[in-house]
Protein backbone atom coordinates (compact mmCIF):
# COMPACT_ATOMS: atom_id res chain seq x y z
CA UNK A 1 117.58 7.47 120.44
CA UNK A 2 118.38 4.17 121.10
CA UNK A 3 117.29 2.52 124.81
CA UNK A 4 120.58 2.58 126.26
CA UNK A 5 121.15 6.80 125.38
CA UNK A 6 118.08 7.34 126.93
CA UNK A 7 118.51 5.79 130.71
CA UNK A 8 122.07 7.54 130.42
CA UNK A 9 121.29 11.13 129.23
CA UNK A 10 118.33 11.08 131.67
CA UNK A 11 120.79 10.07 134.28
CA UNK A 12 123.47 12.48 133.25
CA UNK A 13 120.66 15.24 132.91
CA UNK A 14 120.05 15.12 136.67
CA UNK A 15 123.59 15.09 137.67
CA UNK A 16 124.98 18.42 140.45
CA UNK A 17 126.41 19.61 137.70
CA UNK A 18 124.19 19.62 135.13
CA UNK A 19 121.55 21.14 137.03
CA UNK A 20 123.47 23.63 138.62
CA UNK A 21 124.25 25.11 135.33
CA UNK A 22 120.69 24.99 134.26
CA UNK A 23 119.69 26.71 137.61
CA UNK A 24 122.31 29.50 136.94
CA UNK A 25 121.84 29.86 133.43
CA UNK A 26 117.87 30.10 134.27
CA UNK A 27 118.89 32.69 136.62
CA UNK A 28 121.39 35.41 134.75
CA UNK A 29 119.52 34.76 131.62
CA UNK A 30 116.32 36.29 133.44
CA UNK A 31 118.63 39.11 134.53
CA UNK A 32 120.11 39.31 131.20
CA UNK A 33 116.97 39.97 129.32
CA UNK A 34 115.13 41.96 132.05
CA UNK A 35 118.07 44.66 131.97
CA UNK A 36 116.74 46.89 128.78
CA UNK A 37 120.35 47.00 126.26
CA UNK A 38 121.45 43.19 127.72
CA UNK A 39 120.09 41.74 124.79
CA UNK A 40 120.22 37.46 125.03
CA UNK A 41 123.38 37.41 122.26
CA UNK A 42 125.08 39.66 124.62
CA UNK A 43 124.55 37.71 127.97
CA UNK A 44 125.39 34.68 125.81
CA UNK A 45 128.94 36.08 124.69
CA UNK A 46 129.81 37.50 128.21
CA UNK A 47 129.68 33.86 129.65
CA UNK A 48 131.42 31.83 127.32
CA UNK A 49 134.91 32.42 129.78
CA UNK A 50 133.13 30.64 132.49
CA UNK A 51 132.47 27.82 130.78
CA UNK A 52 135.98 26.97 128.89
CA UNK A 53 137.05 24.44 131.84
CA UNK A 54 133.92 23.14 132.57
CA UNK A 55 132.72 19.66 130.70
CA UNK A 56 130.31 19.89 127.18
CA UNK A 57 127.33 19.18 128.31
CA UNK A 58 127.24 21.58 130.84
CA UNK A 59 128.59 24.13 129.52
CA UNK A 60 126.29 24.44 126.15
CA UNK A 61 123.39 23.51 128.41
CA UNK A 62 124.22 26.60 130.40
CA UNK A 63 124.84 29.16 127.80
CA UNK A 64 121.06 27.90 126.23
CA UNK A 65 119.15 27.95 128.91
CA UNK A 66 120.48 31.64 129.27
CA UNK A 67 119.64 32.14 126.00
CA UNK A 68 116.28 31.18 126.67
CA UNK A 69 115.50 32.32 130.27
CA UNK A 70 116.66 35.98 128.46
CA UNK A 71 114.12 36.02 126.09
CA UNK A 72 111.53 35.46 128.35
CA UNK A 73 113.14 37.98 130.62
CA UNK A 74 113.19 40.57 127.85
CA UNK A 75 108.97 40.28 128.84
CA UNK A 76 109.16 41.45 132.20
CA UNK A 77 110.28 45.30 131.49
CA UNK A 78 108.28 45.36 128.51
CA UNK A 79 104.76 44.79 130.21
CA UNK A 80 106.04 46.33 133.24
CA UNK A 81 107.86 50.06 131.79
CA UNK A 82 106.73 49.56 128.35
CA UNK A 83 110.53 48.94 128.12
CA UNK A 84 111.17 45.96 125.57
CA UNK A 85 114.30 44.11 127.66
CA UNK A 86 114.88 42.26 124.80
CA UNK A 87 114.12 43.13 120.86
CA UNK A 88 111.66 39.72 121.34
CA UNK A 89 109.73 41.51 123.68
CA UNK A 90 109.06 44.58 121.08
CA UNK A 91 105.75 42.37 120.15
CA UNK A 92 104.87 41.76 123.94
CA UNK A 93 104.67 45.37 124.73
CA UNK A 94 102.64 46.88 123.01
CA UNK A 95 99.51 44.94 124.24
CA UNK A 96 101.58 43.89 127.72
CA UNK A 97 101.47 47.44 129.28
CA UNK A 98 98.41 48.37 128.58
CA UNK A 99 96.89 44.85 130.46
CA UNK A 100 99.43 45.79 133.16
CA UNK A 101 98.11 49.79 132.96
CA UNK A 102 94.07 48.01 134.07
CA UNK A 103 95.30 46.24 136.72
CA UNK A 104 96.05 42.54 135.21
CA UNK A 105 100.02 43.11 135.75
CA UNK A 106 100.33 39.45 137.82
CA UNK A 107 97.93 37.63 135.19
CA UNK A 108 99.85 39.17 132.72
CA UNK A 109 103.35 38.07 133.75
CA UNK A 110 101.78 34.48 134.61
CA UNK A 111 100.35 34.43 130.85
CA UNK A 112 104.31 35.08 129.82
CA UNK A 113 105.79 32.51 131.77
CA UNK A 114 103.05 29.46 130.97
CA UNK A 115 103.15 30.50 127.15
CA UNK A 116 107.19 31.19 127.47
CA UNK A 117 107.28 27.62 129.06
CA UNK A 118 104.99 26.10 126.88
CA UNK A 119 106.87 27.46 123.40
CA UNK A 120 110.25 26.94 124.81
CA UNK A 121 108.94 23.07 125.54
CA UNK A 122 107.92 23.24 121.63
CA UNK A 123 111.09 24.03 120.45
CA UNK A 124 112.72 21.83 122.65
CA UNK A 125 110.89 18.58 121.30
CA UNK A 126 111.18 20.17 117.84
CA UNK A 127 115.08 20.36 118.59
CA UNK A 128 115.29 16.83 119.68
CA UNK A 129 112.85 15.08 117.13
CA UNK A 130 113.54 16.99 114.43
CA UNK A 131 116.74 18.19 113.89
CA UNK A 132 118.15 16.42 110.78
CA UNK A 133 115.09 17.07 108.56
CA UNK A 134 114.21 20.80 109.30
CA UNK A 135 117.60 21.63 108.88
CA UNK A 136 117.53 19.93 105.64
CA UNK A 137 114.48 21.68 104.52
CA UNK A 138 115.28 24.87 106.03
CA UNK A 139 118.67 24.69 103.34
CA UNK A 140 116.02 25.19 100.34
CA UNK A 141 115.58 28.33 101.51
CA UNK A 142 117.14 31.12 98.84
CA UNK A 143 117.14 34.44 98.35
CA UNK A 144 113.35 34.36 96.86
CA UNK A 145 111.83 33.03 99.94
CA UNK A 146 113.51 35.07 102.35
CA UNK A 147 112.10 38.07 100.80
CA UNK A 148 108.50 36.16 100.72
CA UNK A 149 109.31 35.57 104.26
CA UNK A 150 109.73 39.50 105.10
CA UNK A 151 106.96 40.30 102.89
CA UNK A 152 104.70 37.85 104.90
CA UNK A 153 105.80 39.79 107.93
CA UNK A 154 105.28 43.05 106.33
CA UNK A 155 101.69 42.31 105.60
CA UNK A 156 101.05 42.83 109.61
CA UNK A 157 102.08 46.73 108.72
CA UNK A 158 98.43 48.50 107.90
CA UNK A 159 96.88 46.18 110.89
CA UNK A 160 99.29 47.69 113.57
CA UNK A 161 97.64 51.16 113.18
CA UNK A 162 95.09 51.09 115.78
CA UNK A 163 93.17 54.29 113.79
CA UNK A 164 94.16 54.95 110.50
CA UNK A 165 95.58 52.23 108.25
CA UNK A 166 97.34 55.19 106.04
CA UNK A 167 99.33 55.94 109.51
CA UNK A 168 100.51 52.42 110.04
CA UNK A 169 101.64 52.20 105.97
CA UNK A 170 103.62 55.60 106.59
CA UNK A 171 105.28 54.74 110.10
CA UNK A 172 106.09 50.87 108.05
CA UNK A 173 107.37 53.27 105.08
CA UNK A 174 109.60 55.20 107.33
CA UNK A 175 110.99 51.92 109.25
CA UNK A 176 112.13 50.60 105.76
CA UNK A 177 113.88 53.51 105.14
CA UNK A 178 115.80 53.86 108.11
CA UNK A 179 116.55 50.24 107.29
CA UNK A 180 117.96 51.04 104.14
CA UNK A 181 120.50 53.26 106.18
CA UNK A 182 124.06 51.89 105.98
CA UNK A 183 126.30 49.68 103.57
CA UNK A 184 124.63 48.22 100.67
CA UNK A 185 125.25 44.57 101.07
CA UNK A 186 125.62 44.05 97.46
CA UNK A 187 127.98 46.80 96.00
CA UNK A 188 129.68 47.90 99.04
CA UNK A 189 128.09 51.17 98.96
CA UNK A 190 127.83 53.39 102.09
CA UNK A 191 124.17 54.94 101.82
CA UNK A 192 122.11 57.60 104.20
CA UNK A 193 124.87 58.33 106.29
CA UNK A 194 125.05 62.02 105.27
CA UNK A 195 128.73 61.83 106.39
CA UNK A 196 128.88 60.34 109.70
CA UNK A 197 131.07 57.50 110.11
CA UNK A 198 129.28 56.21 112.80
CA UNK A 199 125.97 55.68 110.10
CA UNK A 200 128.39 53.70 107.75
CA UNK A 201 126.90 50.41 110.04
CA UNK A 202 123.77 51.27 109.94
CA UNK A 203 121.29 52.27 112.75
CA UNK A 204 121.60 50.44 115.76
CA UNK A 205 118.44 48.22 116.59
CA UNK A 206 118.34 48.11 120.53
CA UNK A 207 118.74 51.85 120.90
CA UNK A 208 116.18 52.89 118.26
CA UNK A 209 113.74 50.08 119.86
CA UNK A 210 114.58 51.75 123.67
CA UNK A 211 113.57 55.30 122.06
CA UNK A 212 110.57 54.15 120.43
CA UNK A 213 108.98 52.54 122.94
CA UNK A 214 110.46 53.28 126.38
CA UNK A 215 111.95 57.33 126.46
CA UNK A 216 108.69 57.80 124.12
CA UNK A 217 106.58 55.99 127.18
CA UNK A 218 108.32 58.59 129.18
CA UNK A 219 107.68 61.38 127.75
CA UNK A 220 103.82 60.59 127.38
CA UNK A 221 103.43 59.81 131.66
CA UNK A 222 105.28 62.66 131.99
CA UNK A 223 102.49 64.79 130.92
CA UNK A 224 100.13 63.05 133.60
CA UNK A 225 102.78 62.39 136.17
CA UNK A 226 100.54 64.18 138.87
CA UNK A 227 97.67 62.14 138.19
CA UNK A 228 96.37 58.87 140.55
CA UNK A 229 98.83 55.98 140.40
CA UNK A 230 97.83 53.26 137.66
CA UNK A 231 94.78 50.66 138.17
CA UNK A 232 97.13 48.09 138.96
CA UNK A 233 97.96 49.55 142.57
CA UNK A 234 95.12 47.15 142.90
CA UNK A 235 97.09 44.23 141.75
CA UNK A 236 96.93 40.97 144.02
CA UNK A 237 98.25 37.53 143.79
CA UNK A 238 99.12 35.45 141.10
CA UNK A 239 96.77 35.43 138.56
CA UNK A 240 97.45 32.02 137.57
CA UNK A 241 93.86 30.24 137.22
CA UNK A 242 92.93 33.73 134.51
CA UNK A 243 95.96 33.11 132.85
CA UNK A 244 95.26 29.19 132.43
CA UNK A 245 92.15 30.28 131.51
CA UNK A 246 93.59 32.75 128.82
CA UNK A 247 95.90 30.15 126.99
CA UNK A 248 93.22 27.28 127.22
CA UNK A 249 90.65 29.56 125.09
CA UNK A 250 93.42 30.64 122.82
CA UNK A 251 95.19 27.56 122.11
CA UNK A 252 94.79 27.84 118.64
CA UNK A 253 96.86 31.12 118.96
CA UNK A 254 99.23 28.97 120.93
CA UNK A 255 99.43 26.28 118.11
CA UNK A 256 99.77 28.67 115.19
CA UNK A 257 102.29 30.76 116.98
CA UNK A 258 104.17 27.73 118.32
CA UNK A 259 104.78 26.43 114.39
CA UNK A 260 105.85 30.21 113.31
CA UNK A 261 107.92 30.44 115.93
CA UNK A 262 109.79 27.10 114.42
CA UNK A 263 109.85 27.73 111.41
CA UNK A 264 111.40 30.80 111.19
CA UNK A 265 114.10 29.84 114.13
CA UNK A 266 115.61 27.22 112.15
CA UNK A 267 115.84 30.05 109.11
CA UNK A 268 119.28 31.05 109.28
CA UNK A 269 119.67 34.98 110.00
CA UNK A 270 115.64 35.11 111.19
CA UNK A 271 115.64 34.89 115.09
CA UNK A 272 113.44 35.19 117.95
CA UNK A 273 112.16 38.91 117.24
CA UNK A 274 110.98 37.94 113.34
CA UNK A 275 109.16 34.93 115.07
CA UNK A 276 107.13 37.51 117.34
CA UNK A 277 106.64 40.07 114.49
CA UNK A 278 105.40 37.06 112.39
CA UNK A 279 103.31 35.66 115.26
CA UNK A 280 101.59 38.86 116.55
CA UNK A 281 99.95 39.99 113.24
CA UNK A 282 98.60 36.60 112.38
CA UNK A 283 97.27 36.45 115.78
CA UNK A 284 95.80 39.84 114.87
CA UNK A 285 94.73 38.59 111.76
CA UNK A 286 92.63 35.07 113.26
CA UNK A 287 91.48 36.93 115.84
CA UNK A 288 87.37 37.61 116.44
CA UNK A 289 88.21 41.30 117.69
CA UNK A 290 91.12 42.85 116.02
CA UNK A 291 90.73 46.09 117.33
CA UNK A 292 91.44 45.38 120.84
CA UNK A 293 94.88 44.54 119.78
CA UNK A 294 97.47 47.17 120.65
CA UNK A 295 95.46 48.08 123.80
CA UNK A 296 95.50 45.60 125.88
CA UNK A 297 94.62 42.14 123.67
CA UNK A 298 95.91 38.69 125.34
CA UNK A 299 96.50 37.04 122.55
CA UNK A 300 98.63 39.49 121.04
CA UNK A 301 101.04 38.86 124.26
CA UNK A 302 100.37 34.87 123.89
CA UNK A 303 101.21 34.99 120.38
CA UNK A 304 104.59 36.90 120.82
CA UNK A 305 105.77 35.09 123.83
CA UNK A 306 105.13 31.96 122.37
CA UNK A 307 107.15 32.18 119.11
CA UNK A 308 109.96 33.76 121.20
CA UNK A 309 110.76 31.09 122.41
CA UNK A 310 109.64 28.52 120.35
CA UNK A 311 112.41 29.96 117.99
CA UNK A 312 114.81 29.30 120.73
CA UNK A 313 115.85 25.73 120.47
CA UNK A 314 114.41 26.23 116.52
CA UNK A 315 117.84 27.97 115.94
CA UNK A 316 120.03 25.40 117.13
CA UNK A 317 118.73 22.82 114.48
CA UNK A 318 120.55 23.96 111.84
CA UNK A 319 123.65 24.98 114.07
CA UNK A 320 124.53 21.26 115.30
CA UNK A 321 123.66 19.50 112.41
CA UNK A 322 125.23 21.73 109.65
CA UNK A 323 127.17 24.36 111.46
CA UNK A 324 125.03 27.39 110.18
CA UNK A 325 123.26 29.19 112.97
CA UNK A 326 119.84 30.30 113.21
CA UNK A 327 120.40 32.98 114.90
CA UNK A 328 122.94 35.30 116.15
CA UNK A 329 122.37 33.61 120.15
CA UNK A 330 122.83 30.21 118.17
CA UNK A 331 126.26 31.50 116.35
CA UNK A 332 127.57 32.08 119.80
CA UNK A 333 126.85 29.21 121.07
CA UNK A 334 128.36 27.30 117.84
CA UNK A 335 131.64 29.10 118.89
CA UNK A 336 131.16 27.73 122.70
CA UNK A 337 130.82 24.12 120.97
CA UNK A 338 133.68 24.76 118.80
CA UNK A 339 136.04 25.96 121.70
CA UNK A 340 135.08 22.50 123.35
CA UNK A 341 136.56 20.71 120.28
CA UNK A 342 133.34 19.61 119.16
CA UNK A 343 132.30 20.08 115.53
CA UNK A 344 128.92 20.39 114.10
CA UNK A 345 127.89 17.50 112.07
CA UNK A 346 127.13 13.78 112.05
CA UNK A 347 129.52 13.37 114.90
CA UNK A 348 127.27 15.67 116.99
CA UNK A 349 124.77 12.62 116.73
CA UNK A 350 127.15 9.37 116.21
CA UNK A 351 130.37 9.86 118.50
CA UNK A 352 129.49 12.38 121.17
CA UNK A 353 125.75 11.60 120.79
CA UNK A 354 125.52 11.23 124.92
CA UNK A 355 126.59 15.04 125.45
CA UNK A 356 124.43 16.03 122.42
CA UNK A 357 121.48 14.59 123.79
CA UNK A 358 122.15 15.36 127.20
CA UNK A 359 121.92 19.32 126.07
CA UNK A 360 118.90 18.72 124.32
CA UNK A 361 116.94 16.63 126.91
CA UNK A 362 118.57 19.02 129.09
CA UNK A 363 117.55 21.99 127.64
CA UNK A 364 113.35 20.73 128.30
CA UNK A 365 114.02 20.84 131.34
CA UNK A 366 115.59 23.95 131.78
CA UNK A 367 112.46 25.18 130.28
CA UNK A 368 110.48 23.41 132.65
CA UNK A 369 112.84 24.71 135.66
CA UNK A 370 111.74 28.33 134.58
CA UNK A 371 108.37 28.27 134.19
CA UNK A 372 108.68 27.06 137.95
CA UNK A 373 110.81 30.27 139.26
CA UNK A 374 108.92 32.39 137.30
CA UNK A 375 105.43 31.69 138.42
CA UNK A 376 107.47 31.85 141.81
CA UNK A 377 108.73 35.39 141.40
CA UNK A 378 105.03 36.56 139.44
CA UNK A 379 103.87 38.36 142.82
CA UNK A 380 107.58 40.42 143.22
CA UNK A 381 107.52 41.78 139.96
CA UNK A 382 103.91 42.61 139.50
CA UNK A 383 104.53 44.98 142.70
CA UNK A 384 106.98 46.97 140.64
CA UNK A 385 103.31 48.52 139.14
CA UNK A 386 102.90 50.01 142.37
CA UNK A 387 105.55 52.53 142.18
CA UNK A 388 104.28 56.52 141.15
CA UNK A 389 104.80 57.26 137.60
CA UNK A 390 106.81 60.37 139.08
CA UNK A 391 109.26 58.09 140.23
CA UNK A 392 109.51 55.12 137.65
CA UNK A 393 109.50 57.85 134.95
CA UNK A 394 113.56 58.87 136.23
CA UNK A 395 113.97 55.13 136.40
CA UNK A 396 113.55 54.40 133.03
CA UNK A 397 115.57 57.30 131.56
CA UNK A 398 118.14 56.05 133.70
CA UNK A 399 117.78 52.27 132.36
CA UNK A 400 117.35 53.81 128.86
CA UNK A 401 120.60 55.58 128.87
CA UNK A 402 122.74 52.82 130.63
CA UNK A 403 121.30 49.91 128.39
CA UNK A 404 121.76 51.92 125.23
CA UNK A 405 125.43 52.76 126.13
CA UNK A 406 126.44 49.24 127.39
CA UNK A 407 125.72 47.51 123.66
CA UNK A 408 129.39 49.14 122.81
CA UNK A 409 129.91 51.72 125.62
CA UNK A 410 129.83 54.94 122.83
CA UNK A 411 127.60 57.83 123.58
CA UNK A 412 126.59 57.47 119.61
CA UNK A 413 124.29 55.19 120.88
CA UNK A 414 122.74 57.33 123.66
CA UNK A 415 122.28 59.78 120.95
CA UNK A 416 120.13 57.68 118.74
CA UNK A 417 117.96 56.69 121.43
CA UNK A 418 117.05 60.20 122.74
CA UNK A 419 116.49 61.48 119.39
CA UNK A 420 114.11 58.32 118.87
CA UNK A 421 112.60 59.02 121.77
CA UNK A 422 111.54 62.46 120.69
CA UNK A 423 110.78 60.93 117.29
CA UNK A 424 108.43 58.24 118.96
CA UNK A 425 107.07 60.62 121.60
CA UNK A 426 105.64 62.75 118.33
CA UNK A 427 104.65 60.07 116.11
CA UNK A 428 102.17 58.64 119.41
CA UNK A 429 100.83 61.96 119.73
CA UNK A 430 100.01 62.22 115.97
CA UNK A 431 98.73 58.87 115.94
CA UNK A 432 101.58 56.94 113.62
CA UNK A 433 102.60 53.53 115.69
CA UNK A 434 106.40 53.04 116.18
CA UNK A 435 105.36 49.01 116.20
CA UNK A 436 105.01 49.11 112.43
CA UNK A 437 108.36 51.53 112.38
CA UNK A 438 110.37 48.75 113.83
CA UNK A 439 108.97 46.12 111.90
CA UNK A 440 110.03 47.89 108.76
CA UNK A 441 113.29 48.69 110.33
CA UNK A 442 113.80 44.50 111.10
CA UNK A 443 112.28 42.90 108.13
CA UNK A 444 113.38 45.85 105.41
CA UNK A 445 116.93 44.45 104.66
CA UNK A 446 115.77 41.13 104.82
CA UNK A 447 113.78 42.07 101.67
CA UNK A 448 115.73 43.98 99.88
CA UNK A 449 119.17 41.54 100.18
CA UNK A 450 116.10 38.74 99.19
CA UNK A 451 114.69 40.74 96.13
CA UNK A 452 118.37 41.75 95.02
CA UNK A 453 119.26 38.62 94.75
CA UNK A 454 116.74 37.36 93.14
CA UNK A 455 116.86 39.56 90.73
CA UNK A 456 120.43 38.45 89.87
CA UNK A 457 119.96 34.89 89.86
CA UNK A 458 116.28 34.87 87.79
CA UNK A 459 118.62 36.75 85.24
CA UNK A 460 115.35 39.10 83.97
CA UNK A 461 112.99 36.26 84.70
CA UNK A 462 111.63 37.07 88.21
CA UNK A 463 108.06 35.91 87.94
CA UNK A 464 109.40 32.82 86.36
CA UNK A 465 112.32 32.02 89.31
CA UNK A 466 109.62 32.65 91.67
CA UNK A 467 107.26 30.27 90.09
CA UNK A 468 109.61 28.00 89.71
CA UNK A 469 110.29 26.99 93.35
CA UNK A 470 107.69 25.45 95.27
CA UNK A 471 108.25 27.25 98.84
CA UNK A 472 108.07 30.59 97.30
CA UNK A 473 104.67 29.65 95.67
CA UNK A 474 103.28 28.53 99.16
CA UNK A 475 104.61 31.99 100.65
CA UNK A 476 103.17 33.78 97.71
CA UNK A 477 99.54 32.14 98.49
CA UNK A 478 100.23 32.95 102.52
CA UNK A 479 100.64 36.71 101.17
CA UNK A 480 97.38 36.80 99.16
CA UNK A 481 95.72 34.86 101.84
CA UNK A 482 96.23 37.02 104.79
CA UNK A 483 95.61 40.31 102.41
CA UNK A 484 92.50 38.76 101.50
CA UNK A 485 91.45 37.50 105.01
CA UNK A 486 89.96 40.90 106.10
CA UNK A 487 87.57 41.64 103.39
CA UNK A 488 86.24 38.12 103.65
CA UNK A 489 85.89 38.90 107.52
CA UNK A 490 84.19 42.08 106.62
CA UNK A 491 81.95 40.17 104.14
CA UNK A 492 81.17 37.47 106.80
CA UNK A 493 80.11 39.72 109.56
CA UNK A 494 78.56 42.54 107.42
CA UNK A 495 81.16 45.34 108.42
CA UNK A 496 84.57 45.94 108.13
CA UNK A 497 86.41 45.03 111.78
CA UNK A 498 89.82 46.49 110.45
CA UNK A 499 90.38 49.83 108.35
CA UNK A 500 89.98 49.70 104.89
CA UNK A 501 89.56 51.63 101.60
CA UNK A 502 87.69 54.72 103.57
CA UNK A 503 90.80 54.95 106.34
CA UNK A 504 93.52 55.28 103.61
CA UNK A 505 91.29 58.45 102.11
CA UNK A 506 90.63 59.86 104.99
């Protein structure tokens, strides 16, 4: 930016008006995301009316930092209930609760908001510096690579099984299946829906993730609903200095998961809950003790909260400089900037390039702004621990029935998250993890639209069209690498510290 923009978009930046929308977007999008069923695309949509008569700047600012504040609201429920507000927070929970289930609810939640903060920050300078050249690169992305891209992510499968790695194949199996569930993209083709109209779409993703991992949660406490309240009765202040002292030792995590969380949010059609995925099983992958993940591992919360929302800003690269969204927050938000007569493009960054950099200066802040209310409202929500399970256990069946209706106010959806409750509920007892169930269900179209097309446009030559582009080679040596990664680890230390050949036989 030239001298002049700067001293003018800080100046506009800290403007009533401009703040007050960041402060209010901050606000409902923390609401947004901690209400399980409000998903951030949702609390996005909702608020476009409000901002049709405000000015540009403003008005985008606001509907991103909700966008944002959302997905690190989607956190809050998830380490709290074991309730994923958010699909984002899928990642967060499963190592969230059980930290919050020993008593480190507050250190927890300030963990969350520092690496929330710190990855939307990322994406935020990544928006601002380098928006014309990612979205370039990000257009050499095909069909090949986005099937490289869901392969990478599927590669996390066997190492979300905290026992058997057979277990965490089958429950990945069974997620691409259910994926597989609805219209075939390519020929039109209604498949799996055994007659039932309302299976023509395919399955719905927040109520199957509410099933899995909250009703399921449920059901589980139920059975011990008379026992002692939780460790983290015991919970007391903020936790800040641990959770400082958490990210500081796992910066590396940070870094790693800061640059997924990028890459695949400017990606059009990837979003915030691939980033996590992505992010979680590398972190699982790097990490010195693997098998603490899953029951209560820090880094596997530092890694998901951190490419979040480092994908946050990511998808809006590609949506102002070419007009294709990231993300289906960021396609919302393109209609918001559309509605304001302003179109994607060079003019974003030539003729209105004071608003445009006034939203993305703006949006930094915004971050900073909630990283400051949520370390203020840490101590509130950690209290929400305190409560008997054989009272929060009605609670969440009541939040899990009203967020799964309010996504398009049909009882179809109620349906499909009771009877994936039940389904989760079983597959915890018998030891199958509904993490790697979900992951299938995300990533498995993602691969199969990828290898379809691939297959049409290599024309019989598959190995050669792959070869042939230089991205998918790189992805196709990330694949071998992080297969490989674990039997050097195991050769390294002298024994195997995740399950191999012997857990698939037995």
């Amino acid at each position: 930016m030239e001298e002049w923009i700067v001293f003018r978009v800080l100046s506009l930046v800290f403007t009533w008006p401009v703040l007050t929308a960041m402060v209010v977007g901050i606000l409902l999008g923390i609401l947004v995301g901690a209400l399980p069923g409000l998903t951030a695309t949702m609390g996005v949509a909702l608020l476009i009316p409000l901002t049709i008569g405000m000015d540009p700047a403003p008005a985008i600012l606001m509907l991103m930092a909700i966008y944002g504040a959302a997905i690190y609201g989607g956190s809050i429920p998830a380490i709290l209930l074991h309730t994923p507000g958010t699909p984002a927070a899928a990642a967060t929970a499963l190592d969230g609760y059980p930290l919050a289930l020993q008593g480190k609810a507050a250190s927890t939640l300030c963990v969350v908001t520092l690496t929330s903060t710190i990855g939307g920050l990322i994406s935020g300078f990544a928006l601002l510096l380098l928006a014309p050249p990612l979205s370039v690169w990000a257009l050499k992305f095909g069909p090949p690579e986005y099937f490289l891209l869901a392969c990478f992510g599927l590669t996390a499968l066997a190492s979300l099984a905290s026992g058997s790695m057979l277990k965490g194949l089958i429950a990945g199996a069974f997620g691409l299946l259910l994926g597989s569930v609805g219209v075939d993209i390519m020929t039109g083709f209604a498949r799996y829906h055994f007659g039932l109209v309302v299976l023509i779409g395919g399955l719905p993703l927040i109520p199957v993730l509410i099933g899995l991992f909250a009703l399921s949660e449920v059901l589980m406490i139920s059975e011990t609903a008379h026992d002692k309240k939780p460790s983290s009765l015991f919970v007391k202040g903020w936790g800040i200095l641990s959770a400082l002292s958490d990210i500081i030792k796992d910066k590396m995590n940070v870094l790693r998961s800061s640059i997924i969380g990028i890459i695949v949010g400017v990606l059009p059609g990837t979003g915030a809950d691939i980033a996590s995925w992505i992010a979680y099983g590398e972190a699982r992958r790097f990490s010195k003790h693997p098998e603490r993940f899953g029951k209560g591992a820090i880094g596997g919360v530092i890694a998901s909260e951190v490419a979040n929302n480092a994908a946050t800003a990511a998808t809006m690269v590609p949506a102002l400089t070419l007009g294709i969204p990231g993300g289906a927050a960021a396609a919302v938000i393109l209609g918001a900037l559309l509605i304001q007569g302003l179109r994607p493009g060079r003019e974003l960054f030539t003729v209105h390039a004071e608003m445009t950099y006034t939203v993305m200066v703006g949006f930094i802040f915004a971050k900073i702004f909630m990283g400051i209310i949520g370390l203020l409202i840490v101590p509130h929500m950690a209290h929400i621990t305190r409560v008997p399970r054989g009272i929060v256990a009605p609670l969440v069946v009541a939040l899990c029935v009203v967020g799964s209706f309010a996504i398009a106010y049909q009882m179809y959806d109620v349906w499909i998250m009771l009877i994936f409750g039940l389904l989760g509920y079983l597959m915890r007892k018998f030891g199958f993890p509904p993490a790697a169930t979900v992951l299938g269900l995300i990533l498995g179209p993602i691969a199969e639209l990828g290898l379809r097309q691939s297959l049409v446009l290599g024309e019989g030559a598959l190995l050669a069209y792959f070869f042939g582009r230089p991205i998918s080679v790189v992805l196709m040596a990330l694949i071998i690498i992080s297969l490989l990664l674990p039997l050097i680890r195991r050769k390294r230390i002298g024994q195997s510290s995740e399950p191999g050949i012997g857990a698939i036989i037995e």
